[in-house]
C-alpha atoms as a PDB file:
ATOM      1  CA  UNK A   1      60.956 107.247  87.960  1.00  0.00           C
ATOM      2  CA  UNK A   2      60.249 110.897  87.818  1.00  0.00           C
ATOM      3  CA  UNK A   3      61.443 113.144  91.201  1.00  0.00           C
ATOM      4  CA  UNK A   4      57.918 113.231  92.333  1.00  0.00           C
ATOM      5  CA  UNK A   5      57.973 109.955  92.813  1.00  0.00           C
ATOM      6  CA  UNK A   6      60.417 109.078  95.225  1.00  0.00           C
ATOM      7  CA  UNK A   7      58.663 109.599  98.584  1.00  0.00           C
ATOM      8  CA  UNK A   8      60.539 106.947 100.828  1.00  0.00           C
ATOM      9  CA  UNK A   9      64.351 105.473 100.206  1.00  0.00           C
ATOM     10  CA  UNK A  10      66.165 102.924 102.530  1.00  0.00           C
ATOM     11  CA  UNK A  11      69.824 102.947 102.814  1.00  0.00           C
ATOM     12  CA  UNK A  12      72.073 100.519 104.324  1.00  0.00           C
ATOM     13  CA  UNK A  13      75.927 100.127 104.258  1.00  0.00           C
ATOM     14  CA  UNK A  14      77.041  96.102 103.462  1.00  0.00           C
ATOM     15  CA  UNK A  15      80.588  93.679 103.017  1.00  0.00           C
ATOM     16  CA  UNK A  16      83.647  95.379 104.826  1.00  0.00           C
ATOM     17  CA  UNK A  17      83.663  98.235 106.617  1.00  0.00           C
ATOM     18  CA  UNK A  18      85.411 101.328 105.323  1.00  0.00           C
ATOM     19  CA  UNK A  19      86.241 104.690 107.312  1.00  0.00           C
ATOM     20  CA  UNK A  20      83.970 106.853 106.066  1.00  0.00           C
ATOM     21  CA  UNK A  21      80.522 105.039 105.462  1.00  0.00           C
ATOM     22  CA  UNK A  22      79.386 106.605 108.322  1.00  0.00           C
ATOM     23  CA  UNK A  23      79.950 110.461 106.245  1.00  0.00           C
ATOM     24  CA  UNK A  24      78.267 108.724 103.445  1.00  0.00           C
ATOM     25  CA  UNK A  25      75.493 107.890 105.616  1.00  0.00           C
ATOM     26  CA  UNK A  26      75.073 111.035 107.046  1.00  0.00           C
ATOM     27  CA  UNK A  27      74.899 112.861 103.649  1.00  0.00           C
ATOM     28  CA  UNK A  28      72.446 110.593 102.919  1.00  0.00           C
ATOM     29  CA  UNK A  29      70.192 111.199 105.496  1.00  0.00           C
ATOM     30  CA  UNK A  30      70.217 115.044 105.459  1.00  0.00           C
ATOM     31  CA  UNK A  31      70.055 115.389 101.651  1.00  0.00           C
ATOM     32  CA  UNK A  32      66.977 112.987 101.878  1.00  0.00           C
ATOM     33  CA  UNK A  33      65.504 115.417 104.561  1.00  0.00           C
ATOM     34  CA  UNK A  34      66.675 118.315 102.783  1.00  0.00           C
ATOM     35  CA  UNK A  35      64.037 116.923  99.992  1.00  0.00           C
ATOM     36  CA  UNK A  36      61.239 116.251 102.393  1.00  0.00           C
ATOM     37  CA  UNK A  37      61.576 112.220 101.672  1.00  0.00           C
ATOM     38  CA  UNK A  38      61.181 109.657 104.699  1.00  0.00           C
ATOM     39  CA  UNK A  39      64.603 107.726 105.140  1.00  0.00           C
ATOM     40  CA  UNK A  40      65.208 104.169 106.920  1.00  0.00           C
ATOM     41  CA  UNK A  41      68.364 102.262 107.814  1.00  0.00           C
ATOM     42  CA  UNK A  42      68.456  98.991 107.303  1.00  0.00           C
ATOM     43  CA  UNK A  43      70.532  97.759 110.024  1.00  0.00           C
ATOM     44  CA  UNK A  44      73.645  95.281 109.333  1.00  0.00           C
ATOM     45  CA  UNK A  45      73.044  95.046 105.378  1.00  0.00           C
ATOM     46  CA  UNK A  46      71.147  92.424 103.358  1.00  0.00           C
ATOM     47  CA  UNK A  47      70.866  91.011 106.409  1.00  0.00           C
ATOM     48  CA  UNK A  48      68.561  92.964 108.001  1.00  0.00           C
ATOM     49  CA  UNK A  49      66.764  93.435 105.345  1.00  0.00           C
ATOM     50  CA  UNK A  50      65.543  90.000 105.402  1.00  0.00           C
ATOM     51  CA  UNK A  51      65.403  90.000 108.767  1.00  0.00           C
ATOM     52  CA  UNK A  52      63.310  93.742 108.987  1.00  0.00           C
ATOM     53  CA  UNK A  53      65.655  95.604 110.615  1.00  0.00           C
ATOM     54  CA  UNK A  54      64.254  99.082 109.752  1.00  0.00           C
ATOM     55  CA  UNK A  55      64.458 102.146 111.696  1.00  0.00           C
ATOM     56  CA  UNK A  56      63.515 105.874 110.630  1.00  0.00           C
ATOM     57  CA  UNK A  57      66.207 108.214 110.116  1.00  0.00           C
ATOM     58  CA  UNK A  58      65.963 112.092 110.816  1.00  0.00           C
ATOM     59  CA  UNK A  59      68.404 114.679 110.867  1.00  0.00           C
ATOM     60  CA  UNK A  60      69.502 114.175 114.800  1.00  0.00           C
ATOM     61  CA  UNK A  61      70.494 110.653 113.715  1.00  0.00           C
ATOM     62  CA  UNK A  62      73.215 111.474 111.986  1.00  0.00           C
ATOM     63  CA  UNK A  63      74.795 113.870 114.439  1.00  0.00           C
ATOM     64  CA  UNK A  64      77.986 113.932 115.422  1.00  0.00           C
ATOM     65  CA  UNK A  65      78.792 110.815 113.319  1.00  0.00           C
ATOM     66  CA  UNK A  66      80.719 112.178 110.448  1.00  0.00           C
ATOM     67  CA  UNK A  67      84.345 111.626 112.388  1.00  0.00           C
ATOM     68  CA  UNK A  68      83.780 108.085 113.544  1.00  0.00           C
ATOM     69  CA  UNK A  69      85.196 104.751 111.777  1.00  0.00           C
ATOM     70  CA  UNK A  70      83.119 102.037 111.180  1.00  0.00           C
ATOM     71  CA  UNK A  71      79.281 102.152 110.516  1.00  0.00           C
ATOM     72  CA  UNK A  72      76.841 102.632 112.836  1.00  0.00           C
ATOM     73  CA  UNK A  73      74.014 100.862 110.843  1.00  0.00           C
ATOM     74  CA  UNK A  74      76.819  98.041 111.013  1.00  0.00           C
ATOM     75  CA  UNK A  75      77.435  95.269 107.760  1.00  0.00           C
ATOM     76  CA  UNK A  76      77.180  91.708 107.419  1.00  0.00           C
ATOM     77  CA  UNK A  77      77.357  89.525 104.937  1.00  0.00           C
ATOM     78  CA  UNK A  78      74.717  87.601 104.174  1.00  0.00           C
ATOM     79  CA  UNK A  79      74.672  84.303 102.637  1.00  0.00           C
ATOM     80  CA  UNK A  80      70.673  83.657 102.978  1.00  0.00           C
ATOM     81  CA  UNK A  81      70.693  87.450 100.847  1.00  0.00           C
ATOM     82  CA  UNK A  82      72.423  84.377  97.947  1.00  0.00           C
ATOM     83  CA  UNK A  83      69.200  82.522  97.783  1.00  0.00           C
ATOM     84  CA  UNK A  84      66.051  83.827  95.498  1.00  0.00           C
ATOM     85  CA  UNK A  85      64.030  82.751  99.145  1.00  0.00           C
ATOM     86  CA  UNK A  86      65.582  85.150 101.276  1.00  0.00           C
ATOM     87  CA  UNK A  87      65.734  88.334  98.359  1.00  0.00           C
ATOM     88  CA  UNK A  88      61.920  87.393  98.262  1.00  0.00           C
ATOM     89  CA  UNK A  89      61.491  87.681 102.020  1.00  0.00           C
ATOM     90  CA  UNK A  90      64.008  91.174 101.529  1.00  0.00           C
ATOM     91  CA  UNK A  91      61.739  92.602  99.177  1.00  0.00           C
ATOM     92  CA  UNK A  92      58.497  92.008 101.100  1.00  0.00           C
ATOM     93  CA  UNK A  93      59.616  94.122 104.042  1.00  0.00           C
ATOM     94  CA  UNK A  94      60.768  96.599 101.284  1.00  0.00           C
ATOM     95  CA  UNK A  95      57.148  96.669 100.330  1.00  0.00           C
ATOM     96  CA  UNK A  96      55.617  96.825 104.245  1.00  0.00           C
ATOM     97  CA  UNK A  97      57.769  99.981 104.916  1.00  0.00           C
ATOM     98  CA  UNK A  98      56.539 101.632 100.993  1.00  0.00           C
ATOM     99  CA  UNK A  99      60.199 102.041 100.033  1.00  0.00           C
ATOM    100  CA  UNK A 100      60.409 103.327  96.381  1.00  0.00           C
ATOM    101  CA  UNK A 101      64.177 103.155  95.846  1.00  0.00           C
ATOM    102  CA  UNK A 102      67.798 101.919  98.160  1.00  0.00           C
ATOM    103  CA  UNK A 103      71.149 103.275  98.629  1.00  0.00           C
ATOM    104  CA  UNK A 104      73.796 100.705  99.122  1.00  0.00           C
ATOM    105  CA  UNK A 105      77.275 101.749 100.210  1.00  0.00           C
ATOM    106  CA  UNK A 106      79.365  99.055  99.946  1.00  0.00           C
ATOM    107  CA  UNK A 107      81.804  96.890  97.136  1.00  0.00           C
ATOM    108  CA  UNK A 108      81.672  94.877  94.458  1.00  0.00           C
ATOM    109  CA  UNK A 109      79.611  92.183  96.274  1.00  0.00           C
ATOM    110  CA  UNK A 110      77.112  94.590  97.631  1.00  0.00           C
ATOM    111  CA  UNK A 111      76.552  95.838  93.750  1.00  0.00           C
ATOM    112  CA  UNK A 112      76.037  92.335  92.962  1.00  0.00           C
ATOM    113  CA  UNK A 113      73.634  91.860  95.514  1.00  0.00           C
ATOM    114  CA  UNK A 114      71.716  94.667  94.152  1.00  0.00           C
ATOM    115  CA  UNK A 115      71.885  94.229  90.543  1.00  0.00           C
ATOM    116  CA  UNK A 116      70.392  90.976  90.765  1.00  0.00           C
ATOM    117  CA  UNK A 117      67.742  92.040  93.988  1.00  0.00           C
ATOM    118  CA  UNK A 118      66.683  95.123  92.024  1.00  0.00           C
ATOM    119  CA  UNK A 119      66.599  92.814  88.515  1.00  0.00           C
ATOM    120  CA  UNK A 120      63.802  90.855  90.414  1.00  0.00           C
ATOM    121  CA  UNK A 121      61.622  92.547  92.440  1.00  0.00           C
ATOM    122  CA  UNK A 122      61.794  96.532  89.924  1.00  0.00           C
ATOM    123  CA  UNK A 123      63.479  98.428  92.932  1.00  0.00           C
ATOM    124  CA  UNK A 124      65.341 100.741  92.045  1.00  0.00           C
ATOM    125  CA  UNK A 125      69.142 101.492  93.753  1.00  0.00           C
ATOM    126  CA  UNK A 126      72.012 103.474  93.420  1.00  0.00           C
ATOM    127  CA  UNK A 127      75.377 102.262  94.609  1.00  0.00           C
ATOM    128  CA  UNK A 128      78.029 104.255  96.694  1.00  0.00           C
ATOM    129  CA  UNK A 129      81.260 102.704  96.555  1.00  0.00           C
ATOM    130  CA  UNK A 130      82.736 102.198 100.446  1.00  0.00           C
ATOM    131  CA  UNK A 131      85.794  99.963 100.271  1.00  0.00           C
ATOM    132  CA  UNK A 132      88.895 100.429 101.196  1.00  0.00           C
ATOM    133  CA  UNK A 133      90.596  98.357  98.019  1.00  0.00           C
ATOM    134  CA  UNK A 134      89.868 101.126  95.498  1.00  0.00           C
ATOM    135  CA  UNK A 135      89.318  98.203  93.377  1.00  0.00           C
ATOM    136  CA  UNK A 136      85.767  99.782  91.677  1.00  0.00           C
ATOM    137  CA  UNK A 137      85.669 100.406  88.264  1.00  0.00           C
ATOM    138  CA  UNK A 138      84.285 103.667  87.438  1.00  0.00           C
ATOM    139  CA  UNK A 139      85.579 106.061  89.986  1.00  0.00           C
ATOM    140  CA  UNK A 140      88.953 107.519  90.946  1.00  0.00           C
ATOM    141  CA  UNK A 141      88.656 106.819  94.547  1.00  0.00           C
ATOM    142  CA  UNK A 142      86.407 104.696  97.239  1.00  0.00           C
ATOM    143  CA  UNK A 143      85.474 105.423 100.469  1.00  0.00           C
ATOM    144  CA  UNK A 144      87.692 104.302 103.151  1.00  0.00           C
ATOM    145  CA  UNK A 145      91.036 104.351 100.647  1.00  0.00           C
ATOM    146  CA  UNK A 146      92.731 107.162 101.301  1.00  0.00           C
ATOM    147  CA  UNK A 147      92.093 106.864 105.349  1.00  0.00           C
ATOM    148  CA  UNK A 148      93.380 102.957 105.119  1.00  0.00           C
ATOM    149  CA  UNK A 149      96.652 104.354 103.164  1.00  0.00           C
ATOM    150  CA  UNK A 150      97.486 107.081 105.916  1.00  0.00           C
ATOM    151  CA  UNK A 151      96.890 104.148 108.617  1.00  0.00           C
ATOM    152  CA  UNK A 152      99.213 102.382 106.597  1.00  0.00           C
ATOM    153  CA  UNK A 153     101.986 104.434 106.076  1.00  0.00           C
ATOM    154  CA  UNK A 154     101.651 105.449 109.506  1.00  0.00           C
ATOM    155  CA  UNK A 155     102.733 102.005 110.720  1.00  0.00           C
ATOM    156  CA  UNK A 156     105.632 102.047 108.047  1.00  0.00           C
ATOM    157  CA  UNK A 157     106.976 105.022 109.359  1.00  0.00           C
ATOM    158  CA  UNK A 158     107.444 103.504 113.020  1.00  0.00           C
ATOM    159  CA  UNK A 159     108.449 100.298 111.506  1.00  0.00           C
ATOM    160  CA  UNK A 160     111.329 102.208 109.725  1.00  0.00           C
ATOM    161  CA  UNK A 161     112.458 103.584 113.137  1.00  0.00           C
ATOM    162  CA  UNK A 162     113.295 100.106 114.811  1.00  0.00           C
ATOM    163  CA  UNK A 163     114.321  98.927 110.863  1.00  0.00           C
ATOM    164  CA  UNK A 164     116.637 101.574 110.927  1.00  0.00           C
ATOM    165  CA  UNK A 165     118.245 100.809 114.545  1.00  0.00           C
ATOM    166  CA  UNK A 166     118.725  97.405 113.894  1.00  0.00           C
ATOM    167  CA  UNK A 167     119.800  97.165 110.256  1.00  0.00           C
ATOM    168  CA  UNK A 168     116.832  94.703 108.939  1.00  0.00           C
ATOM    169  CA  UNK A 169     114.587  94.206 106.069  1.00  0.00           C
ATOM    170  CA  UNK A 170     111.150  94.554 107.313  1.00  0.00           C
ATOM    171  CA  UNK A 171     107.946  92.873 104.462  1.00  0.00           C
ATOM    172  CA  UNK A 172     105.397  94.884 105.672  1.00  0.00           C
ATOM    173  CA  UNK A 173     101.709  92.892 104.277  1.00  0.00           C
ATOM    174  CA  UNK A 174      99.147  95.292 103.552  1.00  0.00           C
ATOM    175  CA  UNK A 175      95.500  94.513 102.781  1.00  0.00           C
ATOM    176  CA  UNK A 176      94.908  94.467  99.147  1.00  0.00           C
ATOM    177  CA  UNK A 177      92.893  90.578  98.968  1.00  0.00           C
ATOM    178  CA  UNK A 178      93.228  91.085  94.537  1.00  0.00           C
ATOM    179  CA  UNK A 179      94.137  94.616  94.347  1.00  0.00           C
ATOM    180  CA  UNK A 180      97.478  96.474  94.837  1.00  0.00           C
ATOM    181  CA  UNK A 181      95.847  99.851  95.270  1.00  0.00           C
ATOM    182  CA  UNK A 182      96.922  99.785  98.820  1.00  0.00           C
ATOM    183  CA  UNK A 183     100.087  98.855  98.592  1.00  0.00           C
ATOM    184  CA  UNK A 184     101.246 100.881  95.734  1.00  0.00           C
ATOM    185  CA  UNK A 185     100.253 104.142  97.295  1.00  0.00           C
ATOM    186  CA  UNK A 186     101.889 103.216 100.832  1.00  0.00           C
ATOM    187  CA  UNK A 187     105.066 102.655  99.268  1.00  0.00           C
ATOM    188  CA  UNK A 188     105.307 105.490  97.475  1.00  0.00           C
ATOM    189  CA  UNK A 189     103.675 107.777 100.699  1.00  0.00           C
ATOM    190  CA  UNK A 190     106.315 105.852 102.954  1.00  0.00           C
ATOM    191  CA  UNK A 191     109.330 105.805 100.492  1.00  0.00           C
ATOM    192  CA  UNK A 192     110.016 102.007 100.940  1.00  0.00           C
ATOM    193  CA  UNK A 193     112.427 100.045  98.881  1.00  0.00           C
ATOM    194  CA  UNK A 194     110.152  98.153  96.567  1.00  0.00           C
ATOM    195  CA  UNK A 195     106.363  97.404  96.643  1.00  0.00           C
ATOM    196  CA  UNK A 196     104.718  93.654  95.314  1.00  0.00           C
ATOM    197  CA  UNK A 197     101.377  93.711  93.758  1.00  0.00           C
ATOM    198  CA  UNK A 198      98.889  91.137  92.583  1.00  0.00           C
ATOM    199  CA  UNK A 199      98.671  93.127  89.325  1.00  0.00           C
ATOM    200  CA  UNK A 200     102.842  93.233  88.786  1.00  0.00           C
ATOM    201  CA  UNK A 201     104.737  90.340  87.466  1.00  0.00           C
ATOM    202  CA  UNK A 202     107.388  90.057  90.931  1.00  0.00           C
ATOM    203  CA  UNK A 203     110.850  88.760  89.566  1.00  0.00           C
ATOM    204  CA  UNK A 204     112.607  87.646  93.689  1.00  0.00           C
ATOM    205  CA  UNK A 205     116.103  87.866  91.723  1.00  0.00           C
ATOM    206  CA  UNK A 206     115.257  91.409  91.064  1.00  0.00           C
ATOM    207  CA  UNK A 207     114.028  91.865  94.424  1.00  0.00           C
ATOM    208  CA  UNK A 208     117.200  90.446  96.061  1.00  0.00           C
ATOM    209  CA  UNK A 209     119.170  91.999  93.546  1.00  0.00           C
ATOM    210  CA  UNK A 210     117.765  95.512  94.734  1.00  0.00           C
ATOM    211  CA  UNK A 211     117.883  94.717  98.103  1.00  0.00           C
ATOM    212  CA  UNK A 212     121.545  93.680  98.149  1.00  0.00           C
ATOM    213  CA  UNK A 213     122.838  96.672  96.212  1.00  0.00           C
ATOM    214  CA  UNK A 214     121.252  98.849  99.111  1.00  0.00           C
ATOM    215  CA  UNK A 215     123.237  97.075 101.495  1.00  0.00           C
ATOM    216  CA  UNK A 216     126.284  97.165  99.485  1.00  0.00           C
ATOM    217  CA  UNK A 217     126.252 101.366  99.140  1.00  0.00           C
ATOM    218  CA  UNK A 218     125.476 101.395 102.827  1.00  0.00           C
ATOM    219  CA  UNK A 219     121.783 101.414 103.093  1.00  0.00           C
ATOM    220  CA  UNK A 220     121.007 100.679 106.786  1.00  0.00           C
ATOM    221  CA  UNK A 221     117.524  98.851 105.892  1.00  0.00           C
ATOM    222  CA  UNK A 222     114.973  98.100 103.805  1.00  0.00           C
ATOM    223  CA  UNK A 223     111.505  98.035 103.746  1.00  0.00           C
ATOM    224  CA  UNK A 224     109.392  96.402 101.326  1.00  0.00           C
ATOM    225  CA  UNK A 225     105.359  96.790 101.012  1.00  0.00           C
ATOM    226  CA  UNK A 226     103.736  93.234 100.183  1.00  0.00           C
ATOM    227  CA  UNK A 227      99.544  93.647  99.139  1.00  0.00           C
ATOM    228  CA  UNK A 228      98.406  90.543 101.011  1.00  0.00           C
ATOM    229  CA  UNK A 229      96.913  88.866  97.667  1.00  0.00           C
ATOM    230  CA  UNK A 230     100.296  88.393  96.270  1.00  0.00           C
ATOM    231  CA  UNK A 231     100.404  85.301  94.484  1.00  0.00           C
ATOM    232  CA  UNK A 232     103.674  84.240  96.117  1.00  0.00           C
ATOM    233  CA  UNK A 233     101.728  84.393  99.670  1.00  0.00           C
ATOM    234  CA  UNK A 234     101.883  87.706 101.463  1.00  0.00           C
ATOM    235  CA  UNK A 235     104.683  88.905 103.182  1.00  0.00           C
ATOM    236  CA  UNK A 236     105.158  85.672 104.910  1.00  0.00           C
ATOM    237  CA  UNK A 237     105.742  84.021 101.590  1.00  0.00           C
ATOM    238  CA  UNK A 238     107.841  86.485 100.486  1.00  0.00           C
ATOM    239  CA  UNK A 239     110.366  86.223 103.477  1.00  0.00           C
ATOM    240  CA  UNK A 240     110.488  82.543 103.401  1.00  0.00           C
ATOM    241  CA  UNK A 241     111.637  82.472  99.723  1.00  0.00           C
ATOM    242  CA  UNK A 242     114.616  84.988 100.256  1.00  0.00           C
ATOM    243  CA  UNK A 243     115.780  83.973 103.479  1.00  0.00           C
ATOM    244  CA  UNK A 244     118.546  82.064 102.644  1.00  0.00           C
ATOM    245  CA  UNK A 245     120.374  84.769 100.701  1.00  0.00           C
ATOM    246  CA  UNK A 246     119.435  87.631 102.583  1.00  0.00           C
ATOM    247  CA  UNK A 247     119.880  86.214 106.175  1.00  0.00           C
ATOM    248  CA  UNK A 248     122.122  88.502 107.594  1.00  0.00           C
ATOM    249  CA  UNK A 249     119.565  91.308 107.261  1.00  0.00           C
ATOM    250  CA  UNK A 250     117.220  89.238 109.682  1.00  0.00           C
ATOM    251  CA  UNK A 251     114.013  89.860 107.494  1.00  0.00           C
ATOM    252  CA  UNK A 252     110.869  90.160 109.489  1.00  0.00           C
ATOM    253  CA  UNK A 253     107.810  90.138 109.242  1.00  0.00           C
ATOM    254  CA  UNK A 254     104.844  92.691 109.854  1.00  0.00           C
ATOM    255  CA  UNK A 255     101.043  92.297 108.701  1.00  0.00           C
ATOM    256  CA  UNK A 256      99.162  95.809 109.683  1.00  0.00           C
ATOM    257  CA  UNK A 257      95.792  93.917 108.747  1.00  0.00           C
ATOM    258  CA  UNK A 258      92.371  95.137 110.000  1.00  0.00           C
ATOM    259  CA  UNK A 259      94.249  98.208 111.764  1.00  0.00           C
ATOM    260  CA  UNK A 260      93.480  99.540 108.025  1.00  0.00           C
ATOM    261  CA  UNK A 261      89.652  99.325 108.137  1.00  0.00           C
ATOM    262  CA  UNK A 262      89.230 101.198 111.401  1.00  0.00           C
ATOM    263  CA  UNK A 263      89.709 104.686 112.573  1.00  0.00           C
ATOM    264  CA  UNK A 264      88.505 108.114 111.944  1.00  0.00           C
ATOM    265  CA  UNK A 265      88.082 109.142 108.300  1.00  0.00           C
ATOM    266  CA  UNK A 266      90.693 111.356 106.772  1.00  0.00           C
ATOM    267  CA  UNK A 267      89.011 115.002 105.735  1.00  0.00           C
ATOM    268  CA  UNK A 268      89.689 113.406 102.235  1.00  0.00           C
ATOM    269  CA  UNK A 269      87.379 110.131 103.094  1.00  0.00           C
ATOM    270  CA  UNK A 270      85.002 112.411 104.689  1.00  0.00           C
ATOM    271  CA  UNK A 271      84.687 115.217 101.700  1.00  0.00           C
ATOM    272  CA  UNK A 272      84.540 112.008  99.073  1.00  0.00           C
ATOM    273  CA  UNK A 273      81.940 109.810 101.454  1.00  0.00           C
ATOM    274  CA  UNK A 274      80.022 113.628 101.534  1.00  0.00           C
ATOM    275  CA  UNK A 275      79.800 114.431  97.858  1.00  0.00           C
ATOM    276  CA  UNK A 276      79.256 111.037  96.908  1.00  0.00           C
ATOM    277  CA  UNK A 277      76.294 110.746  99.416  1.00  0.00           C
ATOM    278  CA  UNK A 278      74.893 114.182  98.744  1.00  0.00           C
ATOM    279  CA  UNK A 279      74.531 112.828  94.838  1.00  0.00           C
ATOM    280  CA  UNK A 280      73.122 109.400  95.602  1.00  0.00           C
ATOM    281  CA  UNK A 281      70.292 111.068  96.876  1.00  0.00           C
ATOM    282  CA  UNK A 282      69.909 113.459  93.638  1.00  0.00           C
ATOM    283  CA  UNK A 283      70.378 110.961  91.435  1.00  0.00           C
ATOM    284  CA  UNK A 284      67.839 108.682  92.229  1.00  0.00           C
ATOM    285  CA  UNK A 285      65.521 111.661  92.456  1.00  0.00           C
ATOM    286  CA  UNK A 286      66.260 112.394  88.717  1.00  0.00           C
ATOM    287  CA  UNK A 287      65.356 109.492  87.654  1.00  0.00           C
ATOM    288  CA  UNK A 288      68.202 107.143  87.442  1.00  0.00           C
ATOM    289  CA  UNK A 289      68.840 103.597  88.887  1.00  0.00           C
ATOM    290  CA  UNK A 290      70.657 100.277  88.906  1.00  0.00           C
ATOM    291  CA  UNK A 291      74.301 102.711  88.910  1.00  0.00           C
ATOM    292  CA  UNK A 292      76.336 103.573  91.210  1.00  0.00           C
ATOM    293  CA  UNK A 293      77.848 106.939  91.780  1.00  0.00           C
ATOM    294  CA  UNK A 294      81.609 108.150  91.752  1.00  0.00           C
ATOM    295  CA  UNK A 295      84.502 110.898  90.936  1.00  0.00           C
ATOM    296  CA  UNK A 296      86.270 111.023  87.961  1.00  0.00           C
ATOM    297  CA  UNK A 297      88.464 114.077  87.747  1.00  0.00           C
ATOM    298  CA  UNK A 298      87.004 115.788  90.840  1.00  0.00           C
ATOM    299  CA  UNK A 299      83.435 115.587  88.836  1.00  0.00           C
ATOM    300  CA  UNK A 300      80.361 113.405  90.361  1.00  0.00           C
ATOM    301  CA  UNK A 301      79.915 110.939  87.718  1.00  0.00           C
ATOM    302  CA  UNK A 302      77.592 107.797  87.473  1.00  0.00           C
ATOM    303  CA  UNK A 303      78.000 104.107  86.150  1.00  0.00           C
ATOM    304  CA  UNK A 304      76.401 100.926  85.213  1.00  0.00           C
ATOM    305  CA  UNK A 305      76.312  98.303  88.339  1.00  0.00           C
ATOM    306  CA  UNK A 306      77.382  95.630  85.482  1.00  0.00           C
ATOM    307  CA  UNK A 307      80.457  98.589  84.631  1.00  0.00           C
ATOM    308  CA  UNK A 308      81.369  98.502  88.675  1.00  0.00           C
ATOM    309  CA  UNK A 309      80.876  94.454  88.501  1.00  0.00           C
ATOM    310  CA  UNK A 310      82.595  93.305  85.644  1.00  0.00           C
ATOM    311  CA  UNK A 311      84.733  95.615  84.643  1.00  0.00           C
ATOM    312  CA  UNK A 312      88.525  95.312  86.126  1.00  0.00           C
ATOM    313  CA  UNK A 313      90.260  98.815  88.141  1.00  0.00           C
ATOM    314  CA  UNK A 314      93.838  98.548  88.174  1.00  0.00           C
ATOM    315  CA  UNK A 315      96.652 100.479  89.411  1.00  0.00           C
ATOM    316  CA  UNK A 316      98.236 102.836  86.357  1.00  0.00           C
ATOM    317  CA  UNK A 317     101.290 101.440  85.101  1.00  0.00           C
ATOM    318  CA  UNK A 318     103.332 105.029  85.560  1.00  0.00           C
ATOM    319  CA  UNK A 319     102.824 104.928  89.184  1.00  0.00           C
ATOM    320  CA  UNK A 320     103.938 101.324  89.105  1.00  0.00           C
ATOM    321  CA  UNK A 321     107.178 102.427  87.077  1.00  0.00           C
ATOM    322  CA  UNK A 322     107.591 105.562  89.201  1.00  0.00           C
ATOM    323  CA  UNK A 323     107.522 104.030  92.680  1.00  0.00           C
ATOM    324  CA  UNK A 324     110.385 101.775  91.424  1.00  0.00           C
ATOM    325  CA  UNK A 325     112.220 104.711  90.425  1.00  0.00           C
ATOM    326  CA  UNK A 326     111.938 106.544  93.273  1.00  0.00           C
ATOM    327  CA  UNK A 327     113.069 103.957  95.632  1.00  0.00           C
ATOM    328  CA  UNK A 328     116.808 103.272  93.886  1.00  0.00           C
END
């Protein structure tokens, strides 16, 4: 599509919340109206889309939104979105409202659900990545990571005051479902004792081994981060298989869960959520479609939906290697 043709655009934010959709969002909206193009939210995802939950979106819309958690067009996700019936009945009130192109801000799933909506029915989208995982190829950082990290290491660092006064091991269980994004940076921000990751091979001898030479030169506590998708079963699964031989350091047990997905966006969530919005908008004006956008050294970048899909994001092996050296 040329820029002339883009007259009307939808956008819609889908899957898990992340702080800082609602930036995204806002950007959105004002860039749109910046460019003299009509803009509707489709409220709660794919979901209302089938279902015709439009509403027109000016400039006073988005006020005062930019510091809130959450999304105020809300998510679902939407199983009947999973049938060619329902993208059908999606697509007709597409057409009814004359939108030429979407914005999704969402994951991997909400790609997907693009990809294969826009592959039938010649919409075009552009994808802004809003999870708090990090787990999207193609772009340095998500939406929603960097606030879920601080939120994390927030909760470490009152854990370590009662770990400290009572001389325990606390597994603190981060989320992370299949990605250790999370957990890696919370362990370094929080200098714990040793972080487990889905994308790490986790060796409990070494673990023990680690934790027991921290007792023996006096360490008062430990704390070790656990991503939730660890193989072994979370924190929980973690504790129960070095009970035995660490018992007298009373492991426990904390899972911060869906503390992580709310709250106000960190300026950095806010800044990314802005740029990232901001070019959404200008990229589907120049033409493009069926990518998403993200940051790659500081630079606005764009890539394939099949890229952000398919390909696998994982956590860089030198900040793997360096957290464990930091910790001894």
């Amino acid at each position: 599509m040329d820029r002339k043709d883009i007259r009307r655009i939808a956008v819609f934010t889908s899957g898990g919340d992340a702080p800082g959709m609602n930036a995204a969002l806002r950007a959105v909206v004002r860039t749109a109206a910046w460019n003299k193009l009509h803009v509707y939210g489709i409220e709660r995802g794919f979901e209302g889309m089938i279902d015709g939950h439009f509403k027109r979106m000016e400039r006073r819309d988005v006020a005062n939104i930019i510091q809130r958690g959450g999304t105020v067009l809300r998510t679902a996700r939407s199983k009947r979105f999973m049938t060619p019936e329902g993208r059908a009945q999606a697509a007709e009130h597409l057409r009814s409202y004359d939108i030429d192109a979407c914005i999704a801000i969402g994951g991997n799933g909400t790609f997907t659900g693009a990809k294969v909506f826009s592959e039938e029915h010649n919409i075009p989208f552009i994808g802004i990545p809003g999870t708090i995982d990090n787990d999207l190829f193609g772009t340095d950082y998500t939406i929603g990571f960097d606030t879920a990290v601080n939120t994390a290491i927030d909760a470490v660092d009152k854990i370590r005051d009662t770990a400290d006064s009572h001389n325990r091991l606390f597994l603190v269980e981060v989320m992370g479902r299949n990605s250790g994004f999370i957990a890696l940076h919370t362990a370094i921000g929080s200098g714990a004792s040793s972080v487990l990751i889905p994308e790490a091979e986790t060796n409990l001898e070494d673990l023990k081994n680690v934790l027991k030479k921290n007792k023996a030169r006096g360490k008062l506590f430990s704390v070790v981060i656990v991503a939730e998708g660890h193989p072994m079963g979370g924190a929980a699964g973690i504790a129960e298989r070095i009970q035995d031989e660490l018992a007298s350091m009373e492991p426990k047990v904390t899972v911060i869960g869906h503390l992580q997905r709310g709250g106000a966006p960190t300026a950095l969530d806010r800044l990314l959520a802005s740029r990232l919005g901001h070019a959404a908008v200008n990229k589907l004006m120049d033409g493009e479609e069926n990518v998403a956008v993200g940051i790659v050294n500081s630079l606005i970048t764009t890539y394939s939906f099949d890229d952000a899909i398919h390909r696998e994001k994982k956590p860089e092996s030198a900040l793997i290697t360096m957290a464990s050296i930091l910790a001894i």
